[in-house]
C-alpha atoms as a PDB file:
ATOM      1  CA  UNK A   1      -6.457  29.478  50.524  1.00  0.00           C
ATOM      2  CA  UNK A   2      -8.149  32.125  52.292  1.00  0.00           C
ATOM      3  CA  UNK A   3     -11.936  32.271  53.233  1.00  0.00           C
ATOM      4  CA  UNK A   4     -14.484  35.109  52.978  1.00  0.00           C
ATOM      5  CA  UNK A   5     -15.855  36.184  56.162  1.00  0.00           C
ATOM      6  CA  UNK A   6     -19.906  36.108  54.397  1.00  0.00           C
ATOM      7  CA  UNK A   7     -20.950  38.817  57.384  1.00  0.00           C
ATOM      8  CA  UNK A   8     -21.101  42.364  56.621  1.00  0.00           C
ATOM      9  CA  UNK A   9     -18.831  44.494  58.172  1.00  0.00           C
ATOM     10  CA  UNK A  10     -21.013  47.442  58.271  1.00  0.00           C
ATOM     11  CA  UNK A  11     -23.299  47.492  61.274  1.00  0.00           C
ATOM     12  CA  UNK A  12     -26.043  49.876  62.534  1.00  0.00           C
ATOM     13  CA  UNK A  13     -23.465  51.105  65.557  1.00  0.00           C
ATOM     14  CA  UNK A  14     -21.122  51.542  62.820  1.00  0.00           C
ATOM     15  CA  UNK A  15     -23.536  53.402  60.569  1.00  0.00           C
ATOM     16  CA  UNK A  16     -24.305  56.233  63.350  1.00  0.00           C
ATOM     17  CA  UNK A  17     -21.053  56.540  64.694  1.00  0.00           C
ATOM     18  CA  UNK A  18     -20.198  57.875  61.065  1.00  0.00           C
ATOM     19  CA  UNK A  19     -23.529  59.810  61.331  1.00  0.00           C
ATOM     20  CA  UNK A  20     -22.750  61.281  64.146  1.00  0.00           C
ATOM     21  CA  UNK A  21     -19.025  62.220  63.396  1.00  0.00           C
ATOM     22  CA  UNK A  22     -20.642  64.085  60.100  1.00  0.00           C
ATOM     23  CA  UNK A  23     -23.352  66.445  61.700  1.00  0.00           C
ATOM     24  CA  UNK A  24     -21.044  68.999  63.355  1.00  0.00           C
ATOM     25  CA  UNK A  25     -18.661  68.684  60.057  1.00  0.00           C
ATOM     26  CA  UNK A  26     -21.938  69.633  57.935  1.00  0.00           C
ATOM     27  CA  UNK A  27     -23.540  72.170  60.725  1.00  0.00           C
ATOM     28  CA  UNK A  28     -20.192  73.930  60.649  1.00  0.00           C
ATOM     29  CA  UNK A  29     -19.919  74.114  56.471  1.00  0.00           C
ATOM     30  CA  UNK A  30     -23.739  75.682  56.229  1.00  0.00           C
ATOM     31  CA  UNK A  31     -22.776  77.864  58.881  1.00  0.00           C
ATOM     32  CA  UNK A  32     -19.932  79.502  57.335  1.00  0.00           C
ATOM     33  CA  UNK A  33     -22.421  80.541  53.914  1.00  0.00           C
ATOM     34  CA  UNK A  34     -20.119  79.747  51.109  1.00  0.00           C
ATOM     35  CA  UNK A  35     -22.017  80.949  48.137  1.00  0.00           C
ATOM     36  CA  UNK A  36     -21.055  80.158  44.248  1.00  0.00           C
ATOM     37  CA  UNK A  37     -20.279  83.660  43.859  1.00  0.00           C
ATOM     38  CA  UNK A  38     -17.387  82.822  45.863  1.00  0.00           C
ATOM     39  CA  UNK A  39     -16.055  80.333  43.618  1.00  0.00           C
ATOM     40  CA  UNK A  40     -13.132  81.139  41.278  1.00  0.00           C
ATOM     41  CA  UNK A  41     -14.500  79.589  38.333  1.00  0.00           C
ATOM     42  CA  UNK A  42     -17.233  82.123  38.243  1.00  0.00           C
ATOM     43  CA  UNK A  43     -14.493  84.429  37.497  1.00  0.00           C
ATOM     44  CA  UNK A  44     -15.068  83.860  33.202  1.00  0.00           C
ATOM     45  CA  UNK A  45     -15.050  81.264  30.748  1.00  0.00           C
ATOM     46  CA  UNK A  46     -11.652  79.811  29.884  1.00  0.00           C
ATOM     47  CA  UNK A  47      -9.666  80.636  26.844  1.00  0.00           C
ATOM     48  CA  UNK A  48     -10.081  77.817  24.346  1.00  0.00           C
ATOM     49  CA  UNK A  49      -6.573  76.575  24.526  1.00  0.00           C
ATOM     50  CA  UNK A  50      -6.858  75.611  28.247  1.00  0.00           C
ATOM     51  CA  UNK A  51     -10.603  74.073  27.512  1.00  0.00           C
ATOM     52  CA  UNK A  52      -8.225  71.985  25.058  1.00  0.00           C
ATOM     53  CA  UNK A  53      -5.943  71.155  27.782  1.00  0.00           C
ATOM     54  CA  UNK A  54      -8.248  70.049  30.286  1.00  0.00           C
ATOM     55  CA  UNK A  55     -10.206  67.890  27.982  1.00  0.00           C
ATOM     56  CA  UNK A  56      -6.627  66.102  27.143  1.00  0.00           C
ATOM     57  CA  UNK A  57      -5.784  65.746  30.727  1.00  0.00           C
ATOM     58  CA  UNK A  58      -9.260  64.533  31.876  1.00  0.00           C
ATOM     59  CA  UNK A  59      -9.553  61.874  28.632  1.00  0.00           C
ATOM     60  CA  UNK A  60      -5.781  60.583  29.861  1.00  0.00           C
ATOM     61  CA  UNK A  61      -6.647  60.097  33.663  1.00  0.00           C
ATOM     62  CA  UNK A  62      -9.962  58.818  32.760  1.00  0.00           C
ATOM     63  CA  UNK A  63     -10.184  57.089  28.934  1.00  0.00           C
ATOM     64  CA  UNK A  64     -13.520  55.039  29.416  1.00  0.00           C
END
């Protein structure tokens, strides 16, 4: 049978070592001023056919 260690694996050390790994990766992303305009899907609606689709797809990979 195998036993639960009850401690939490997460630690404060832990906690800002992922902190700290993060700032540059979110200093560099503002920096670079992606804006929605640049998104594709601002482009125009969909045609209804491929609304259809997607709402098929999404209710098979996800059915709750």
């Amino acid at each position: 049978m195998r036993t639960v260690d009850p401690r939490n694996r997460y630690s404060r050390r832990f906690l800002l070592k992922g902190m700290a790994a993060g700032l540059p990766a979110a200093a560099i992303a503002s920096s670079a001023e992606l804006s929605v305009s640049d998104a594709w899907a601002e482009d125009g609606p969909l045609a209804p056919l491929t609304m259809k689709t997607l709402v098929k797809v999404a209710r098979d990979i996800y059915p709750h």
